[in-house]
Protein backbone atom coordinates (compact mmCIF):
# COMPACT_ATOMS: atom_id res chain seq x y z
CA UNK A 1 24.65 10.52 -2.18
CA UNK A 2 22.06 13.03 -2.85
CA UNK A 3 18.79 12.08 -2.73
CA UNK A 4 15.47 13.78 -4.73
CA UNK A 5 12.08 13.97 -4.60
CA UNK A 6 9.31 16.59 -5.72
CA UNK A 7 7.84 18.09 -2.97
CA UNK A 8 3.97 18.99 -3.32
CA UNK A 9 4.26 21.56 -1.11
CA UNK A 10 7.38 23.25 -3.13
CA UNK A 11 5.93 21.71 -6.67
CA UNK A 12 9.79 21.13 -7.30
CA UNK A 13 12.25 18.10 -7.14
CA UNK A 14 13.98 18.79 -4.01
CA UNK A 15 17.30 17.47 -2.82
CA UNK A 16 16.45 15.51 0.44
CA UNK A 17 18.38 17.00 3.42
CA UNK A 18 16.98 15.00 6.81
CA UNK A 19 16.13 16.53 10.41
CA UNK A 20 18.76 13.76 11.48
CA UNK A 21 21.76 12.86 9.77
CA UNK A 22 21.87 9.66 8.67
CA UNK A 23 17.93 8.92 9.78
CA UNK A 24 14.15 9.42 8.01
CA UNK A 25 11.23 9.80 9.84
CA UNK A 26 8.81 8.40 7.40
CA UNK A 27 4.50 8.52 7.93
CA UNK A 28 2.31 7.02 5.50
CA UNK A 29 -1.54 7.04 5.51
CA UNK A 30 -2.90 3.49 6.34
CA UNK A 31 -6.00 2.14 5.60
CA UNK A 32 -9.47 2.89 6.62
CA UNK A 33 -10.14 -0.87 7.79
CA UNK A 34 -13.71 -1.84 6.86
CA UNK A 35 -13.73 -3.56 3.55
CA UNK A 36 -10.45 -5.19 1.48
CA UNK A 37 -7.75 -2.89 0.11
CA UNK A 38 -8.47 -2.70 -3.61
CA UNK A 39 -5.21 -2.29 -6.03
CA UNK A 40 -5.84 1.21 -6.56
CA UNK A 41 -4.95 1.68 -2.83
CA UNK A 42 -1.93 -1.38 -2.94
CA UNK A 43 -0.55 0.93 -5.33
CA UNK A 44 -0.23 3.33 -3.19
CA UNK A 45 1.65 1.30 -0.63
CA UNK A 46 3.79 -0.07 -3.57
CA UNK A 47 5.14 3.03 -4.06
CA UNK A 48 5.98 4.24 -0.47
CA UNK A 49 7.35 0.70 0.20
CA UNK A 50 9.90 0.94 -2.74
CA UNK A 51 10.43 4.73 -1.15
CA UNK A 52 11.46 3.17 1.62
CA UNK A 53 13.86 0.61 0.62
CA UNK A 54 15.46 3.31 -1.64
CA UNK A 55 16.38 5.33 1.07
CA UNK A 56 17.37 2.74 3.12
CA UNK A 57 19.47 1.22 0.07
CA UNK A 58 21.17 4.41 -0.33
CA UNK A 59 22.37 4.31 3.60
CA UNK A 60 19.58 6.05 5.84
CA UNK A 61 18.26 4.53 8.77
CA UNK A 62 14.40 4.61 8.33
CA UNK A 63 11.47 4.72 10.93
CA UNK A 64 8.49 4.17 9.05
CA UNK A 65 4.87 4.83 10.95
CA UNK A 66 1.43 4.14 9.69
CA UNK A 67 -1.71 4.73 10.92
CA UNK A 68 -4.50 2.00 10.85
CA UNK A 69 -8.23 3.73 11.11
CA UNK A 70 -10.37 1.58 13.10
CA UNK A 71 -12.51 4.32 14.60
CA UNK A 72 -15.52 5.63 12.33
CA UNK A 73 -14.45 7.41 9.52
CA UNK A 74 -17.34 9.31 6.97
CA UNK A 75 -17.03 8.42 3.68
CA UNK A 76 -16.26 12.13 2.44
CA UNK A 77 -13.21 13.99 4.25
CA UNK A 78 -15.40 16.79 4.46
CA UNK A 79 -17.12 15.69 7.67
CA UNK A 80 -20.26 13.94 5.99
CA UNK A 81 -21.50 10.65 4.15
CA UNK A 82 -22.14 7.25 6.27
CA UNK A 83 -19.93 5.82 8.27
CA UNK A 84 -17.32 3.90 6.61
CA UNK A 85 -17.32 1.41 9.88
CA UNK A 86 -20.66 1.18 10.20
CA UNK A 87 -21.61 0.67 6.78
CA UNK A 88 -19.04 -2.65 6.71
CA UNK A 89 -20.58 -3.60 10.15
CA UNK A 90 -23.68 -3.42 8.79
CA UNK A 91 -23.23 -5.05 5.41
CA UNK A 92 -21.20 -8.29 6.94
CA UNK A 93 -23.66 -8.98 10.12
CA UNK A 94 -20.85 -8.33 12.95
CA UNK A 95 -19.39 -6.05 15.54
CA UNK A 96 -17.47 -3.10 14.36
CA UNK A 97 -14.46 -4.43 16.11
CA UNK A 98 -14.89 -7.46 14.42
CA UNK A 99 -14.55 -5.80 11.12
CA UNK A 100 -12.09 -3.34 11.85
CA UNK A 101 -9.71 -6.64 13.04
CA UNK A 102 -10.55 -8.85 10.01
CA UNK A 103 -10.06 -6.03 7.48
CA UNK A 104 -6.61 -5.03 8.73
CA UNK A 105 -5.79 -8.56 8.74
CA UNK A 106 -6.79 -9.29 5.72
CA UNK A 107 -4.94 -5.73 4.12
CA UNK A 108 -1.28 -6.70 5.74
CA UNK A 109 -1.52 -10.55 3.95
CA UNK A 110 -2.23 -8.58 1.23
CA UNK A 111 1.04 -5.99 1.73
CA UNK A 112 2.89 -9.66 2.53
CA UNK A 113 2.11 -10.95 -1.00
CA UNK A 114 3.39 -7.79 -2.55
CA UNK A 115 6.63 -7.87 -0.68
CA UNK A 116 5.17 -4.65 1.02
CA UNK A 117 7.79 -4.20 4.10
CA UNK A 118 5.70 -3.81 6.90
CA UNK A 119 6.11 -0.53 8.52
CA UNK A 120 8.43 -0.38 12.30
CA UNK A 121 5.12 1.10 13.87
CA UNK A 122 1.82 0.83 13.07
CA UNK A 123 -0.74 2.37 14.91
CA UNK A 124 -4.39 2.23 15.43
CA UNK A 125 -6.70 5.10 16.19
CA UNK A 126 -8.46 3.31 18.67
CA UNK A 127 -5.66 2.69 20.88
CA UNK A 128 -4.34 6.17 20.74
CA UNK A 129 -8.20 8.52 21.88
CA UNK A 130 -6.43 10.33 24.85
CA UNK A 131 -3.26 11.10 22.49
CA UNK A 132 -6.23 12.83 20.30
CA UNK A 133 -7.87 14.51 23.17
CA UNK A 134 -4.57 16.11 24.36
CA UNK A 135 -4.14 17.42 20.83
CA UNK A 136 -7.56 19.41 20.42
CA UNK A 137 -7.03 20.82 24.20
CA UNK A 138 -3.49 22.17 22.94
CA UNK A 139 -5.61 23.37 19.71
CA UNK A 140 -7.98 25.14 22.19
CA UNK A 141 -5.69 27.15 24.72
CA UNK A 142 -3.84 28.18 21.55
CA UNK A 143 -7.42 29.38 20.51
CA UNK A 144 -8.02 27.64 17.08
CA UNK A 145 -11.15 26.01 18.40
CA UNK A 146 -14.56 26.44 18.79
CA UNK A 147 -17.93 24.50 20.00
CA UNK A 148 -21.00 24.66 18.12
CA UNK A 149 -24.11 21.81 18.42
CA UNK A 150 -21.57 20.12 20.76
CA UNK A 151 -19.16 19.75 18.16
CA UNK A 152 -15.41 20.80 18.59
CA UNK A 153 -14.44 22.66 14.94
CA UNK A 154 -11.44 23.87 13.66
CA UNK A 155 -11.33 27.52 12.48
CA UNK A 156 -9.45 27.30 9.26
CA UNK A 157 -9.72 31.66 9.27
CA UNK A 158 -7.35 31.66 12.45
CA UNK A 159 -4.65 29.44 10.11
CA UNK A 160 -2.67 31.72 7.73
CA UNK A 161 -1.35 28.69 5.27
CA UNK A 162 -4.34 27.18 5.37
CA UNK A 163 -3.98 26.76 1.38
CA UNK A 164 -0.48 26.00 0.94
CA UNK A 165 -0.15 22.34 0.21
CA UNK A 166 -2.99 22.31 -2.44
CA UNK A 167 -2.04 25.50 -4.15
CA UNK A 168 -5.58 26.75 -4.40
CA UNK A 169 -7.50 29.65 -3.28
CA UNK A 170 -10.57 28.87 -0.51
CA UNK A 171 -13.18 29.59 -2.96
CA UNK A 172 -11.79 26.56 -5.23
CA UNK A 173 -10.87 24.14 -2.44
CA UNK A 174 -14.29 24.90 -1.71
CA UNK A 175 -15.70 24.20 -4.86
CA UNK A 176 -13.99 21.12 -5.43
CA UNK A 177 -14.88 19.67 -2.12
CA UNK A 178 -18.52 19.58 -2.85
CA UNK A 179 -19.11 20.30 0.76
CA UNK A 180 -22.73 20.25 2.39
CA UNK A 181 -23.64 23.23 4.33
CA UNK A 182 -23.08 23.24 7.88
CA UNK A 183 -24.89 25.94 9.75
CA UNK A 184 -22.74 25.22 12.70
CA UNK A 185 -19.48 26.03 10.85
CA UNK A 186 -18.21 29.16 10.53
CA UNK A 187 -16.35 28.99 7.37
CA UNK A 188 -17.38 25.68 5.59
CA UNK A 189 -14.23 23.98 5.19
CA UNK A 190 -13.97 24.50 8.77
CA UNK A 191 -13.51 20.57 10.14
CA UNK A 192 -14.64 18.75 13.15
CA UNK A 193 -11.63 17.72 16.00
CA UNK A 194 -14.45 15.90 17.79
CA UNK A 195 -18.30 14.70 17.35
CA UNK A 196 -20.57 14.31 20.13
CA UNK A 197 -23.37 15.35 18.44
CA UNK A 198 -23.15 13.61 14.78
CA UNK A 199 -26.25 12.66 12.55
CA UNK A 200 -25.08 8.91 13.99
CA UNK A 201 -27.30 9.23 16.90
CA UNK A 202 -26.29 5.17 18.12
CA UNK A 203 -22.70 5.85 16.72
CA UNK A 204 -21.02 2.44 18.89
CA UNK A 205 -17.32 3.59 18.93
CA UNK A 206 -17.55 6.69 21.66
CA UNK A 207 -15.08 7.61 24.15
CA UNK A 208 -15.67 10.56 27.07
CA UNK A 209 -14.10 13.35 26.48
CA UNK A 210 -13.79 16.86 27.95
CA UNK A 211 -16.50 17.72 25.50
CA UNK A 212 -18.65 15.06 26.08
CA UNK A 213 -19.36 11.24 24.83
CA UNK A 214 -18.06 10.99 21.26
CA UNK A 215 -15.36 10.54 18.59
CA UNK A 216 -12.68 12.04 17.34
CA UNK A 217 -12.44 13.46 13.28
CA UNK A 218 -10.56 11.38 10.76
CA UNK A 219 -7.56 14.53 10.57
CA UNK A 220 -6.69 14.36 13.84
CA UNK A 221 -5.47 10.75 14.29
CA UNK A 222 -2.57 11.26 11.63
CA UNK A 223 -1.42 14.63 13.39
CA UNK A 224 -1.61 13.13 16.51
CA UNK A 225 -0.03 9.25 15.92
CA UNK A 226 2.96 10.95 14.07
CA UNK A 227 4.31 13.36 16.24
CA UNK A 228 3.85 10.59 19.04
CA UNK A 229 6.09 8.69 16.89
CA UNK A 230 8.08 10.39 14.96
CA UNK A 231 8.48 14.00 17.07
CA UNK A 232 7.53 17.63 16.22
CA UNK A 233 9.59 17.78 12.73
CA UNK A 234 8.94 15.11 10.59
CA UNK A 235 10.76 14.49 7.28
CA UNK A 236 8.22 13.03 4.80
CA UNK A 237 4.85 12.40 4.52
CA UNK A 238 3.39 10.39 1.89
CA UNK A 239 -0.17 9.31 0.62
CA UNK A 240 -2.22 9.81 -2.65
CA UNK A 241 -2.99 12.96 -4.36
CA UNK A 242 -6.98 12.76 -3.44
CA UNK A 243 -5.68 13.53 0.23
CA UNK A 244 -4.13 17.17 -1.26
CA UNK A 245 -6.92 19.31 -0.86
CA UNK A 246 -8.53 18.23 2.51
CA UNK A 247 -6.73 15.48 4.60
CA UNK A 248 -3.25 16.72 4.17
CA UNK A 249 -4.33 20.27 4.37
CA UNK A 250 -6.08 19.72 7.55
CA UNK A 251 -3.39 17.83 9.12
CA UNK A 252 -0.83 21.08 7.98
CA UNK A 253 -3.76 23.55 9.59
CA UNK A 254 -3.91 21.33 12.72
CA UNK A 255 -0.44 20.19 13.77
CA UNK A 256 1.17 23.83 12.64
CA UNK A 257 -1.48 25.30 14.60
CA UNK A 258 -0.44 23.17 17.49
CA UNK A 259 3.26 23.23 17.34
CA UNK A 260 3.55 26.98 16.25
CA UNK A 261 6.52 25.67 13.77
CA UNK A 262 6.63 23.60 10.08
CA UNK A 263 5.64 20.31 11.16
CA UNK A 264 6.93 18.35 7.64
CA UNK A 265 9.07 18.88 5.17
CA UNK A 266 8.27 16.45 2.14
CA UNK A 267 4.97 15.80 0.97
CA UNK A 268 5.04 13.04 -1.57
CA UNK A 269 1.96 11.89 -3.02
CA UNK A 270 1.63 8.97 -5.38
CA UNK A 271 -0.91 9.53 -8.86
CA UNK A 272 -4.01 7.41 -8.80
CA UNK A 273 -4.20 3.70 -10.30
CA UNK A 274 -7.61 4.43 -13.07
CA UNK A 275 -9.67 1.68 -14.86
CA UNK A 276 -11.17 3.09 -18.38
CA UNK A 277 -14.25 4.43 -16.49
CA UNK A 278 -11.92 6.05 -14.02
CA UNK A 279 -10.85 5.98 -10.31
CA UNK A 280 -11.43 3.02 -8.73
CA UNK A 281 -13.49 3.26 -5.91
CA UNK A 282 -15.05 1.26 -2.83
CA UNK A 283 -17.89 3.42 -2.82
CA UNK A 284 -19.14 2.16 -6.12
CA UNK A 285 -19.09 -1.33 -4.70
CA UNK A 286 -17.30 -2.36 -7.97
CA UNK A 287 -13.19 -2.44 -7.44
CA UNK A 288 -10.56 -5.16 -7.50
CA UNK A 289 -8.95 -6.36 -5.07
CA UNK A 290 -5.23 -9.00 -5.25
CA UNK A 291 -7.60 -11.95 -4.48
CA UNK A 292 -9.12 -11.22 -7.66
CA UNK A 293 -6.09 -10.93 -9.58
CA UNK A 294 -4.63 -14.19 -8.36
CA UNK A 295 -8.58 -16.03 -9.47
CA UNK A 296 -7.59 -14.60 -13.02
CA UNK A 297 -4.34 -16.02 -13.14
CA UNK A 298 -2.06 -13.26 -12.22
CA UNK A 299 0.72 -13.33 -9.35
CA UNK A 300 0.41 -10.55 -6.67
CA UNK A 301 3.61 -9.60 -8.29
CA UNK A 302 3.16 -9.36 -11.38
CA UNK A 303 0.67 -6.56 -9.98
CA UNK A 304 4.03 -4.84 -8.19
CA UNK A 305 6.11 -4.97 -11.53
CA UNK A 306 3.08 -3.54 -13.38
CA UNK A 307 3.17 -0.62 -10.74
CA UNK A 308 7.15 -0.25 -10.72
CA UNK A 309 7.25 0.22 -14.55
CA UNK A 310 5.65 3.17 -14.17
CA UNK A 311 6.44 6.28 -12.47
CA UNK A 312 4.87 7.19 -9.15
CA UNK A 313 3.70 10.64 -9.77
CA UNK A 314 1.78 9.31 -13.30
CA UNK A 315 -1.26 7.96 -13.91
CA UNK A 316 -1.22 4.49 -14.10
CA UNK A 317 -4.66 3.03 -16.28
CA UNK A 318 -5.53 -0.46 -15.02
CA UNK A 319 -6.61 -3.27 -17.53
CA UNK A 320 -6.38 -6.97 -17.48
CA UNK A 321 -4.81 -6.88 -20.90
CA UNK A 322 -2.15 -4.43 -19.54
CA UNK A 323 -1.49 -6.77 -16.66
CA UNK A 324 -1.07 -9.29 -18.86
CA UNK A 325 1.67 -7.80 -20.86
CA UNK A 326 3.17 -7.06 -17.36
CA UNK A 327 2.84 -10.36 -16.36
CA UNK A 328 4.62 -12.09 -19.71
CA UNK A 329 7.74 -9.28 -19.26
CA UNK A 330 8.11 -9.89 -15.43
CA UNK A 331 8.21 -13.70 -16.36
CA UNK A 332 10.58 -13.15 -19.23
CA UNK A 333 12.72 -11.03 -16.67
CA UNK A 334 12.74 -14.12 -13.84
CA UNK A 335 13.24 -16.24 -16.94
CA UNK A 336 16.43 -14.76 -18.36
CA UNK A 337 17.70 -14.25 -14.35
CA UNK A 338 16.81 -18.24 -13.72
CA UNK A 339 19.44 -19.05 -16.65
CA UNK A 340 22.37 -16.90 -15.13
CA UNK A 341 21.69 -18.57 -11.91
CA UNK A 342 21.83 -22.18 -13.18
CA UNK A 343 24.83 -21.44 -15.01
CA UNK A 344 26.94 -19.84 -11.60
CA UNK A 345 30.62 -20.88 -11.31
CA UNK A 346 31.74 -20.57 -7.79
CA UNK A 347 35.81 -20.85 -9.31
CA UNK A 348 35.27 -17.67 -10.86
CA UNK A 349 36.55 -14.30 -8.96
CA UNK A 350 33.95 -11.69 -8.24
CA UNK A 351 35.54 -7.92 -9.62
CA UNK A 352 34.04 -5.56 -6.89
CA UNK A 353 35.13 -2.67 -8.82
CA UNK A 354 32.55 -3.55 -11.77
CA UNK A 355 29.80 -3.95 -9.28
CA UNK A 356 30.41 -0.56 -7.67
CA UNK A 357 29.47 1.04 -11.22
CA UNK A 358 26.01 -0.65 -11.82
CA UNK A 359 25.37 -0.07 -8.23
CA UNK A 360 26.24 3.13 -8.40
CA UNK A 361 24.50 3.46 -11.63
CA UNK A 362 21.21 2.24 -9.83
CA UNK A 363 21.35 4.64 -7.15
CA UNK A 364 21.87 7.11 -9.17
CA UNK A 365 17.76 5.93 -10.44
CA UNK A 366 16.77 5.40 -7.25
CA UNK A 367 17.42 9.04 -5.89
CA UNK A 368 16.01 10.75 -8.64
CA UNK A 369 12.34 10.97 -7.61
CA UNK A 370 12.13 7.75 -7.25
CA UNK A 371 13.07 5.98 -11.06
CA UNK A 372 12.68 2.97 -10.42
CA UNK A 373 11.56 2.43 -14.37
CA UNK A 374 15.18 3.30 -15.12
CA UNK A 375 16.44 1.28 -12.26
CA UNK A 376 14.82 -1.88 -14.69
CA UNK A 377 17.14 -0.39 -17.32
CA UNK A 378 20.41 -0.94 -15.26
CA UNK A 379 18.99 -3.95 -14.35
CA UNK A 380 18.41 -4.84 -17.43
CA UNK A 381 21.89 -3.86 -18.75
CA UNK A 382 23.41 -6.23 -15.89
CA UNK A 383 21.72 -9.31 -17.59
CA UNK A 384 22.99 -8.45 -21.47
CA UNK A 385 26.75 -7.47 -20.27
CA UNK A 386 29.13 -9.83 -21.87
CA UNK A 387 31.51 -8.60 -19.21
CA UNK A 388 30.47 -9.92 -16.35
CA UNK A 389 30.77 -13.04 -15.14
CA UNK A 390 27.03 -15.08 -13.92
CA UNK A 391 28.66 -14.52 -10.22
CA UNK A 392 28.81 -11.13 -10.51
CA UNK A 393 25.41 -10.87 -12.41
CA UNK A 394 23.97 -12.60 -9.73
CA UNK A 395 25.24 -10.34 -6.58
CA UNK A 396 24.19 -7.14 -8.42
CA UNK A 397 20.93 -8.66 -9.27
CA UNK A 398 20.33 -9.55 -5.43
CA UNK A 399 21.64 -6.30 -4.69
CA UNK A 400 18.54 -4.55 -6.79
CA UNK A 401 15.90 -7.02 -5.59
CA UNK A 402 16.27 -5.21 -2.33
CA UNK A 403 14.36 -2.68 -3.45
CA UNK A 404 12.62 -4.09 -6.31
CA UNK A 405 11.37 -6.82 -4.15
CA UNK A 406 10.30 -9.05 -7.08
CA UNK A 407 11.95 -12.50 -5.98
CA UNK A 408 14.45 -12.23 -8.45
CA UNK A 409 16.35 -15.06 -7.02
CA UNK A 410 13.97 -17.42 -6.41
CA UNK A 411 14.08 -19.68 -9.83
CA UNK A 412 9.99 -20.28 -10.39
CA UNK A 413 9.33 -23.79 -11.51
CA UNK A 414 7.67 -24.47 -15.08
CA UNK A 415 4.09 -24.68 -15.17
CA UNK A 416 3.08 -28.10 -15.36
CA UNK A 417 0.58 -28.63 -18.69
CA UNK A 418 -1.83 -31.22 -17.46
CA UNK A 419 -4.43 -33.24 -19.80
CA UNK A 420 -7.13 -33.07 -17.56
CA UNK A 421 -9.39 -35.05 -19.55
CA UNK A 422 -7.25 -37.64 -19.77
CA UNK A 423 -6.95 -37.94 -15.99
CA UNK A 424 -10.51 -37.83 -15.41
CA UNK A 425 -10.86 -40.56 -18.33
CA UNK A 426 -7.97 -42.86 -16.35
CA UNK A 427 -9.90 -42.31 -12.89
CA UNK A 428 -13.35 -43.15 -14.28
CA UNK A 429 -11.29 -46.54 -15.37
CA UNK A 430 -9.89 -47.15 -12.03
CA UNK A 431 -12.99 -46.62 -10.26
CA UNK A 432 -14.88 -49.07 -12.42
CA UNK A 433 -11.48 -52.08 -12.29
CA UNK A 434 -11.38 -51.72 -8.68
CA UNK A 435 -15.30 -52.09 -8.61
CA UNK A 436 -15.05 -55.18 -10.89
CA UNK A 437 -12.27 -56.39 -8.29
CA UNK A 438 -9.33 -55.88 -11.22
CA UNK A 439 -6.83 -54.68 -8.93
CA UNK A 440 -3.95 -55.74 -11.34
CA UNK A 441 -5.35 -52.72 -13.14
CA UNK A 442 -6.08 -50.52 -11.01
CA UNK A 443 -2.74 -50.37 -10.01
CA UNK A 444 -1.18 -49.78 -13.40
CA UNK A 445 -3.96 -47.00 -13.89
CA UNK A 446 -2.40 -45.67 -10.47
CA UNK A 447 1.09 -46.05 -12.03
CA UNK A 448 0.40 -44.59 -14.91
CA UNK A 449 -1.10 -41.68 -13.43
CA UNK A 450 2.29 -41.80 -11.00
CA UNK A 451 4.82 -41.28 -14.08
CA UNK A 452 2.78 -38.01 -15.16
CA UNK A 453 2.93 -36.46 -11.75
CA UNK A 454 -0.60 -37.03 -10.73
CA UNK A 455 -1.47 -38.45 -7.28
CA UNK A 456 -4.49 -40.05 -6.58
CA UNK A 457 -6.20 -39.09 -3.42
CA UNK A 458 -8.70 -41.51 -1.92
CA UNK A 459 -11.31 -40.19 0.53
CA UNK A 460 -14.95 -41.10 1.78
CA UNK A 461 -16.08 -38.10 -0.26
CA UNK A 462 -14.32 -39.75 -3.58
CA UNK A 463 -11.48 -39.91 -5.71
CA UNK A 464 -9.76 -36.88 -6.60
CA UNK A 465 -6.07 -35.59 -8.07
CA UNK A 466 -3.37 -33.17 -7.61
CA UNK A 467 0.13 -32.22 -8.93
CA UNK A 468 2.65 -34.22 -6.98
C-alpha cells in the first residue's frame, strides 16, 4: 500500500519509498532533559508515535531512535543563552546528573500515560562523546572546520545546500535567528562542533578532546546518534517546525558534509501546540505540563484525542475549554464502544470480508499524510453500521486502537457521585458514639457508610474515607 507524507525538504506530499524494503529507519528529536515536558512538546511525540504505528499498521518493520540531551544545551540553537542544564541544576539545588536522570524519568511516565510507544533505542548524549568526537575529526580532514578562541566551528560557506530544508536565503535565516555577533565566526550562522572555551567558565559536564577540555554543540549529537543507529541513509526524520531553520539545517550541513551523500530522505515536522498568547514555552517559566491536566480533571488521554483530531502539520490552539469539549467527545466515543462490547455474542460468525473494507478504508487515512482525523470518521462509521454484527464491531475497533492508542477496549467505570458532606456529617457521628461508648451505633454508621461504597479508614492520625 502506498504510503504519503509531505516532505519539508520537497514542500510536497511524497509517496514513501524506503532505503529497505519492507523496513523504516525512523529518528525523532528527544528531549532536552532539565525541566518536565510541557504538552506543547507531548504533542510533538503524539504525533510521531501515531507515525509510527501507522507505518507499522500498514506492514513495515520500524526502528525508531531518539536522542535524550543530557549534556548542556544553550537555550537558543544559535550557540548562546544559559545553559539549559545548568539553569535546572541551579534552580532545583542538585547535581546536573541528578536532573538530567529525574527529568527523563519523569518525561517517559509521561509518554507511558499517553500511550506514547517508547522508541527501540534511545540514546543519551552523554554516553555517546567519543561517537561525537569521531564525527568533527571526519568534519575536519574533509576540511569543513575551523578553530577560533579554542572553539571548533562549522563553516556553513564550504556547504553548498546549506539553505535547503528551510527554503530561505542566508540573509533571512539570519534575520530570523536573532543571532548575537560572534567575532570568532566567520559567517554568523556558522555553529560550534565543540566548546572549550564557552562564556561557562565552571561548565561541570566536560570531556577531553583532541581540542581540549570541553563539550560538544547541541547539532552534533543527532547527526552523530543516528547514523550510529540507523546507518548513513536514513528514511525519516521528524521533530517540530521551530527546528527548520537551525537544528535540522545544521544537522543536513553537518552529516552531508561528513558522508559526501543525502543523509535523509523525509523530513516531517509537526505544527506547534499555541495557547491564546502564543507558543508555549519553558523559557517563560509559565507552560503546562500532563500533571497539570490530570489536577484539572482531564485524562492524559483525553489530551492525545484532543491532538489526534487535528492534523499534524496545523496549528493546534490550546484552551481548557477546548480540552473540555475533547474530553466530553472522547468519553462519548468510549461510551458508545462500552455498549457494543457489553452486548458481544460469541454464537455469531465474524464476516472477514466486511472487515477487510473498513480496514482497508482506514489505511487508506492513515497513509495519506498521516489522517488520522478521517481515520475517527471510519471509526466512527464502524460504530453506526447496522451491518455489522457487535463481534465484528469490536475486532475492527481493536484493530484501529493500534494506532489510535486510546484504550478503546477497556470499558471505563462510571464516576461514582459522592455526597461528601454527608459522609463527613456520618463520621463526625461515629466519632462522637464511639466516644460516648455507643458502639451499637457506631457500627450501623459504619454500615451505612458500607452500602454507599465508602470505607472507613482508622489510623493514629484520624478517621478518614475512600471509594471502596
Amino acid at each position: 500500500m502506498a504510503f504519503y507524507l509531505y516532505n519539508t525538504l520537497s514542500r510536497e506530499k511524497d509517496e514513501f519509498t524506503p532505503v529497505k524494503t519492507g523496513k523504516v529507519g525512523l529518528y525523532t528529536c528527544g528531549p532536552t532533559v532539565y525541566n518536565y515536558a510541557h504538552i506543547g512538546n507531548l504533542r510533538t511525540y503524539i504525533f510521531e508515535d501515531a507515525l509510527k504505528k501507522s507505518l507499522e499498521y500498514i506492514g513495515y518493520k520500524v526502528k525508531h531512535v531518539m536522542n535524550v540531551t543530557d549534556v548542556g544545551h544553550l537555550q537558543s540553537d544559535s550557540d548562546e543563552g544559559e545553559d539549559k542544564m545548568a539553569l535546572g541544576a541551579s534552580r532545583e539545588k542538585k547535581t546536573v546528573w541528578e536532573i538530567a536522570k529525574f527529568y527523563e524519568d519523569a518525561f517517559f511516565e509521561d509518554c507511558k500515560k499517553l500511550n506514547i510507544k517508547r522508541p527501540n533505542v534511545v540514546c543519551r548524549a552523554t554516553e555517546h562523546i567519543e561517537d561525537m568526537i569521531k564525527f568533527i575529526q571526519k568534519l575536519e580532514e574533509k576540511g569543513y572546520t575551523y578553530e577560533a578562541n579554542g572553539n571548533v566551528y562549522f563553516e556553513i560557506d564550504k556547504f553548498k545546500d546549506y539553505t535547503k530544508l528551510a527554503n530561505l536565503s542566508i540573509d533571512e535565516l539570519e534575520a530570523g535567528s536573532r543571532i548575537e555577533i560572534d567575532p570568532n565566526k566567520k559567517n554568523p550562522l556558522d555553529f560550534v562542533l565543540w566548546f572549550t572555551n564557552s562564556k561557562f567558565s565552571n561548565q561541570i559536564m566536560q570531556w577531553d578532546s583532541p581540542w581540549g577540555r570541553g563539550f560538544p554543540g547541541w547539532h552534533l549529537e543527532c547527526s552523530a546518534m543516528s547514523i550510529k543507529y540507523l546507518g548513513e541513509n536514513i528514511d525519516i526524520h521528524c521533530g517540530g517546525i521551530d527546528h527548520i531553520p537551525v537544528h535540522h539545517t545544521n544537522e543536513i550541513a553537518q552529516s552531508e558534509a561528513a558522508l559526501g551523500h543525502k543523509w535523509v530522505n523525509y523530513w516531517v515536522h509537526g505544527e506547534f501546540l499555541v495557547l491564546d498568547g502564543g507558543k508555549m514555552s519553558k523559557s517563560s517559566g509559565d507552560f503546562l505540563t500532563v500533571s497539570r491536566l490530570v489536577e484539572e480533571g482531564f485524562s492524559p488521554l483525553d489530551y492525545r484525542y484532543f491532538c489526534l483530531q487535528s492534523r499534524y502539520r496545523k496549528q493546534l490552539v490550546f484552551s481548557f475549554e477546548s480540552l473540555d469539549d475533547a474530553r466530553k467527545g472522547y468519553r462519548a466515543l468510549k461510551k458508545k464502544i462500552a455498549t457494543i462490547i457489553s452486548n458481544v455474542d460469541n454464537n455469531l460468525p465474524i464476516d472477514n470480508s466486511k472487515l477487510e473494507i473498513y480496514i482497508e478504508k482506514f489505511k487508506d487515512q492513515i497513509s495519506d499524510d498521516l489522517n488520522i482525523a478521517n481515520a475517527f470518521t471510519v471509526l466512527n462509521e464502524v460504530i453506526k453500521d447496522a451491518n455489522l454484527n457487535n463481534n465484528e464491531k469490536t475486532s475492527l475497533i481493536e484493530e484501529f486502537d493500534k494506532v489510535l492508542s486510546l484504550d478503546l477496549m477497556i470499558i471505563d467505570k462510571e464516576p461514582v457521585n459522592v455526597d461528601e458532606e454527608l459522609i463527613n456529617r456520618l463520621l463526625e457521628e461515629r466519632n462522637e458514639a464511639r466516644k460516648s461508648k455507643n458502639y451499637g451505633r457506631a457500627d450501623e454508621i459504619r454500615n451505612e457508610l458500607l452500602n454507599m461504597n465508602i470505607e472507613i479508614l482508622d489510623t493514629k492520625e484520624g478517621t478518614t474515607w475512600r471509594l471502596k
